[in-house]
C-alpha atoms as a PDB file:
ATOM      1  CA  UNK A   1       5.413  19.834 -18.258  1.00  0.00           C
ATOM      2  CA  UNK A   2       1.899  19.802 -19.329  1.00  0.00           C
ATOM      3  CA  UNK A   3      -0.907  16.999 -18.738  1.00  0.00           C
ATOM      4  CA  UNK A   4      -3.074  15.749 -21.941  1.00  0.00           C
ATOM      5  CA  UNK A   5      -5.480  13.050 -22.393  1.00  0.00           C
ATOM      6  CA  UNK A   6      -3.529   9.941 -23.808  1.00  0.00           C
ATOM      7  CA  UNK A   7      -2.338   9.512 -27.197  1.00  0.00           C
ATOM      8  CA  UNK A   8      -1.451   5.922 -29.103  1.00  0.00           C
ATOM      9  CA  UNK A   9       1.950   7.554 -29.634  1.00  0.00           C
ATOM     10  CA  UNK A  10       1.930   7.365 -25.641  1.00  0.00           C
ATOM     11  CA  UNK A  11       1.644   4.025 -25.337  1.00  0.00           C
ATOM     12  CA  UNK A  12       4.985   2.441 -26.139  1.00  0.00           C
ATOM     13  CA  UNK A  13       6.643   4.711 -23.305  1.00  0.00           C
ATOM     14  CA  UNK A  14       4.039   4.259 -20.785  1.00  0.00           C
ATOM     15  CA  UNK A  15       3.942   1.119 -21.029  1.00  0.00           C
ATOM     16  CA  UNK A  16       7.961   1.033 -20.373  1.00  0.00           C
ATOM     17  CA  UNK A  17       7.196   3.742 -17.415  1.00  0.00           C
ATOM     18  CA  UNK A  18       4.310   1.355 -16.022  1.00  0.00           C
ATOM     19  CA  UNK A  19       6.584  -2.017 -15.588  1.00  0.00           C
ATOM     20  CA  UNK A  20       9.440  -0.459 -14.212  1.00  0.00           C
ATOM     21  CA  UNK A  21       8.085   1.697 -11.665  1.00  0.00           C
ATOM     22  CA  UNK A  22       5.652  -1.017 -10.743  1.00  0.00           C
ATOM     23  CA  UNK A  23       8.748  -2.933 -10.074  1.00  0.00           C
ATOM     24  CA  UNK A  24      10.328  -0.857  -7.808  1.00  0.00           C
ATOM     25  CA  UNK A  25       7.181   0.157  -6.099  1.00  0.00           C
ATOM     26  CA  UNK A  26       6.323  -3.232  -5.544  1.00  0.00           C
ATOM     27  CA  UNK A  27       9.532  -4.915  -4.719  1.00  0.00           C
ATOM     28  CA  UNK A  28       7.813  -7.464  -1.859  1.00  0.00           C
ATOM     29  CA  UNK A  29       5.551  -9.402  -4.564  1.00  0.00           C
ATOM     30  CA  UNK A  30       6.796 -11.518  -6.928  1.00  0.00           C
ATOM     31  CA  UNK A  31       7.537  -8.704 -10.136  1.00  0.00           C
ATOM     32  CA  UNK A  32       8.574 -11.698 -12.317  1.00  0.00           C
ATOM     33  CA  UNK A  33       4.465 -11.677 -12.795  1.00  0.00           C
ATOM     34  CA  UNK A  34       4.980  -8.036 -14.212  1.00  0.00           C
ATOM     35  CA  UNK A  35       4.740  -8.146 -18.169  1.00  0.00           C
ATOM     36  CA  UNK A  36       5.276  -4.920 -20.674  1.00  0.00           C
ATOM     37  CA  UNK A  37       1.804  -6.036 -21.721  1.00  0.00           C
ATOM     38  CA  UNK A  38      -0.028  -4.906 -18.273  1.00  0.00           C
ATOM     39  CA  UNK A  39      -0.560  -1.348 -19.138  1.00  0.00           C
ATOM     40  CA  UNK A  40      -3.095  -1.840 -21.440  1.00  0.00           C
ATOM     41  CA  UNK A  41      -4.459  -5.030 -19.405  1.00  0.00           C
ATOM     42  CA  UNK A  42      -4.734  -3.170 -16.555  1.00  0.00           C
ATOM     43  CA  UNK A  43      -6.023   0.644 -17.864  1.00  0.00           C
ATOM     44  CA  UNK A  44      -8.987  -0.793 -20.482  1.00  0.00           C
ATOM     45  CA  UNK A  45     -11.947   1.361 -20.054  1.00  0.00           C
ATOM     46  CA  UNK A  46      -9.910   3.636 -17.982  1.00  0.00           C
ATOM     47  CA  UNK A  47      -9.322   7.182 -18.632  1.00  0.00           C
ATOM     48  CA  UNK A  48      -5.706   8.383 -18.604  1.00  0.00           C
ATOM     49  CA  UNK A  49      -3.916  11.275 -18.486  1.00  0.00           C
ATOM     50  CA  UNK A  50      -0.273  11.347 -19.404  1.00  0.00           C
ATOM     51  CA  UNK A  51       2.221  14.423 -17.810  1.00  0.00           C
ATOM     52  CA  UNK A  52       4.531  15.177 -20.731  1.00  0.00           C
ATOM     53  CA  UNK A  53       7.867  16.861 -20.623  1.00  0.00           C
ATOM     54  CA  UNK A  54       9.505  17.603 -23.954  1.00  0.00           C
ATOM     55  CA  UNK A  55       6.523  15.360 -25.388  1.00  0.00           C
ATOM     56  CA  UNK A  56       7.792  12.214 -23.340  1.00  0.00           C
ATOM     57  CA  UNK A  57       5.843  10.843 -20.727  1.00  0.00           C
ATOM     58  CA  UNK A  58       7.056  10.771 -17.595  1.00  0.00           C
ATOM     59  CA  UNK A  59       3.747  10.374 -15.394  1.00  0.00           C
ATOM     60  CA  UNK A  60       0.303   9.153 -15.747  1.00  0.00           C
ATOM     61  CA  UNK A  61      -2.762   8.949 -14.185  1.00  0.00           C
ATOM     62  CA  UNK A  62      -5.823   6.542 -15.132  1.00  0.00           C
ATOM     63  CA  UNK A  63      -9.493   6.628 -13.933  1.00  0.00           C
ATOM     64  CA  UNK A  64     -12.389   4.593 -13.851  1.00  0.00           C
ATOM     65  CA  UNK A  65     -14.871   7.728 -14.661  1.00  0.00           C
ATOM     66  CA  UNK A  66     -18.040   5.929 -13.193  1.00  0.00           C
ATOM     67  CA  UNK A  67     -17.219   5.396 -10.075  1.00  0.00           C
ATOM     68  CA  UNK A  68     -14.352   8.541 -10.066  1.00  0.00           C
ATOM     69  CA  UNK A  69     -11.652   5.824  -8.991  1.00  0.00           C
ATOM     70  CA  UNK A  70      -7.935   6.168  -9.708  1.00  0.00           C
ATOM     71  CA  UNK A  71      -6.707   3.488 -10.522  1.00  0.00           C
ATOM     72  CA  UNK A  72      -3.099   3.941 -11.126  1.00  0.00           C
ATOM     73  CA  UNK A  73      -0.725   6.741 -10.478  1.00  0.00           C
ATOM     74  CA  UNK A  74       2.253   6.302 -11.831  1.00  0.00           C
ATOM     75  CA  UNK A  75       5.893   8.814 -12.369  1.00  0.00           C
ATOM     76  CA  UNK A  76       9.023   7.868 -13.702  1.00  0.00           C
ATOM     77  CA  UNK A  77      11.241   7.944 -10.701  1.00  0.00           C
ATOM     78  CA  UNK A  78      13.734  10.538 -12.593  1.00  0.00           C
ATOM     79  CA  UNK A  79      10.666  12.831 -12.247  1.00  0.00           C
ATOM     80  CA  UNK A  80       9.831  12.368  -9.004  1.00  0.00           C
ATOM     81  CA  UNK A  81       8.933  15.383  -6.488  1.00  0.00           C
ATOM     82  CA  UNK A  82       8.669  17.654  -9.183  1.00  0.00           C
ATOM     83  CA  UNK A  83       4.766  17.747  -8.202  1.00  0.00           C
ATOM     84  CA  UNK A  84       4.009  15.832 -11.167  1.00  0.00           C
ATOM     85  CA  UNK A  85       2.049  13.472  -9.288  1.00  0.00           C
ATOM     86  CA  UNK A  86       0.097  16.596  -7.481  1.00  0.00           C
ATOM     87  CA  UNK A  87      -0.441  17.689 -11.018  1.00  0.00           C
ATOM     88  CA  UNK A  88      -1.613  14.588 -12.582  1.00  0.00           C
ATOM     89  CA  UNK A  89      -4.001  14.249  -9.107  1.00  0.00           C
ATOM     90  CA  UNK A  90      -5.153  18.095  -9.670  1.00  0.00           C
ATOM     91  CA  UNK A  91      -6.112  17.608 -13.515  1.00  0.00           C
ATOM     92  CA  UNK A  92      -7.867  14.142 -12.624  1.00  0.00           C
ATOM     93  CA  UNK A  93     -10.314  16.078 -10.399  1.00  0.00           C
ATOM     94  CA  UNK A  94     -10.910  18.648 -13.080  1.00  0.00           C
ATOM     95  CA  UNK A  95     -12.212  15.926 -15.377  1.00  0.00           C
ATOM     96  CA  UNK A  96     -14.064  14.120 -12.428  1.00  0.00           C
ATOM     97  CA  UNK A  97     -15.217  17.756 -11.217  1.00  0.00           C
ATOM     98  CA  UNK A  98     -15.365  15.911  -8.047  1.00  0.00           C
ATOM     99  CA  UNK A  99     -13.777  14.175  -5.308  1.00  0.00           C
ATOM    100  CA  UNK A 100     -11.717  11.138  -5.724  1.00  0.00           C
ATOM    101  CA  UNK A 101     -11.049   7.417  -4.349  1.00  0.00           C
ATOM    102  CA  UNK A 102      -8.093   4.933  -4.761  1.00  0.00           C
ATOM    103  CA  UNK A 103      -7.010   2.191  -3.252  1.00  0.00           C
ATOM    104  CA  UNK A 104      -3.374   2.065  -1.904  1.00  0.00           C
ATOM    105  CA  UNK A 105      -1.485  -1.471  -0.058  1.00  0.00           C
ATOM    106  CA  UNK A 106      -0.327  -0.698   3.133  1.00  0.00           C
ATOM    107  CA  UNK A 107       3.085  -1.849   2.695  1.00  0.00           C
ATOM    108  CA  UNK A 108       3.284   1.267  -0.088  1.00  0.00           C
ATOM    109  CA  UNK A 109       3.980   3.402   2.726  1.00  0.00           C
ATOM    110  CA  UNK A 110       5.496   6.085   0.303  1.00  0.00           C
ATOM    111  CA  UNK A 111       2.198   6.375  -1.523  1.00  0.00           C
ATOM    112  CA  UNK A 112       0.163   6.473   1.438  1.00  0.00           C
ATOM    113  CA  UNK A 113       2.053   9.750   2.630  1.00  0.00           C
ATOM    114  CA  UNK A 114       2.030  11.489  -0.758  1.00  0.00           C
ATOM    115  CA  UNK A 115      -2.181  10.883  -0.893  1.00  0.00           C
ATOM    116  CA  UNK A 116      -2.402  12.056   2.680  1.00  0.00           C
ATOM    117  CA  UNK A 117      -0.287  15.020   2.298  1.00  0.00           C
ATOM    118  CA  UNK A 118      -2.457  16.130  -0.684  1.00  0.00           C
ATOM    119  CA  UNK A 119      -5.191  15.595   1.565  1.00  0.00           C
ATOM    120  CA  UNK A 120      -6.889  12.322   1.063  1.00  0.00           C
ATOM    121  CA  UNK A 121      -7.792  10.850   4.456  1.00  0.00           C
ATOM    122  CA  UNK A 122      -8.597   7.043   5.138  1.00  0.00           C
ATOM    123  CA  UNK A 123     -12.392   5.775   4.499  1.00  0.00           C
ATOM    124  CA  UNK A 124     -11.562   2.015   5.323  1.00  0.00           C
ATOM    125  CA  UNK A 125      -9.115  -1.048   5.166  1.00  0.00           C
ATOM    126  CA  UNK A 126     -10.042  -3.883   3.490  1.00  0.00           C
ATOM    127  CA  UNK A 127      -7.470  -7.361   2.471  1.00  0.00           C
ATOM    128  CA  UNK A 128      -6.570  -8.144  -1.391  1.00  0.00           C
ATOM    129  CA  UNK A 129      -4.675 -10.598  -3.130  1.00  0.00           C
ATOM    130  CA  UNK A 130      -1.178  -8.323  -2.887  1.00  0.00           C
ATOM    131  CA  UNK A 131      -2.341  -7.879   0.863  1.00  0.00           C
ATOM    132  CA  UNK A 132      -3.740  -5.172   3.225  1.00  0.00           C
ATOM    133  CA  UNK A 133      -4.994  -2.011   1.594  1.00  0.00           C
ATOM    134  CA  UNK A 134      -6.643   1.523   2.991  1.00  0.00           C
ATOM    135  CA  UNK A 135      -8.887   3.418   0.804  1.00  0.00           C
ATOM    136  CA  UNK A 136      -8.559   7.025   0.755  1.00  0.00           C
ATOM    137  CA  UNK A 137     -10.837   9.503  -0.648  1.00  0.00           C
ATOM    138  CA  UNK A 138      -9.678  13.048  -1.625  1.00  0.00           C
ATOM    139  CA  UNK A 139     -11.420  16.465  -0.721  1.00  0.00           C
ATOM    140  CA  UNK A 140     -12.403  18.141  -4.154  1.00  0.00           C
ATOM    141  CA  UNK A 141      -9.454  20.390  -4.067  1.00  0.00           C
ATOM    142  CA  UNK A 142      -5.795  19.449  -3.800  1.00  0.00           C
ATOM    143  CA  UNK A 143      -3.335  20.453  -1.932  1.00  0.00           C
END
């Protein structure tokens, strides 16, 4: 597996990777709302990083660098707990070259413990329009 900054010939496959796990991730809203078409909507101005295996992404990661905010943090369920997502987490604060925030719902209880495992601990809770969310901020190293 290696991580490298995005590529066009990415896209097609990410986008693919970015509906259907955001479909099974976030099976209590309405996913009929979730269009191929929301990968780029949703990562403009971002920057990404894309985990390949055999050249085929299988993970990404995207960043808004000004404020050092992940944004999304996605891996194709076959490639789950592979540390992937520790990888993609790792390289994000080498291009930050500092600590990291993200916001996470609270009813994504699975990403909640992968963040805090890696060591991100809570800052605050705030209310969107999917619901309750926590931010989390990361130490500058992680585990």
């Amino acid at each position: 597996m290696i991580i490298e900054e995005v590529q066009n010939k990415h896209y097609p496959a990410l986008k693919e990777l970015f509906l259907n796990e955001r479909k099974k991730t976030f099976s209590w809203l309405d996913t009929s709302k979730f269009h191929l078409d929301d990968f780029e909507k949703y990562t403009q101005g971002e920057y990404i990083l894309t985990a390949l295996v055999n050249d085929i992404p299988v993970g990404f990661i995207s960043i808004w660098m000004p404020t050092n905010f992940i944004h999304h943090l996605y891996v194709d369920e076959k490639y789950q707990n592979k540390k992937i997502g520790t990888e993609l987490l790792k390289a994000a604060i080498g291009v930050t070259k500092s600590a990291v925030t993200l916001k996470c719902l609270e009813n994504n209880t699975k990403a909640i413990e992968f963040y805090k495992k890696r060591g991100f601990t809570e800052k605050e809770k705030a209310y969107s329009q999917h619901g309750s969310c926590i931010f989390l901020k990361s130490s500058e190293e992680i585990v």
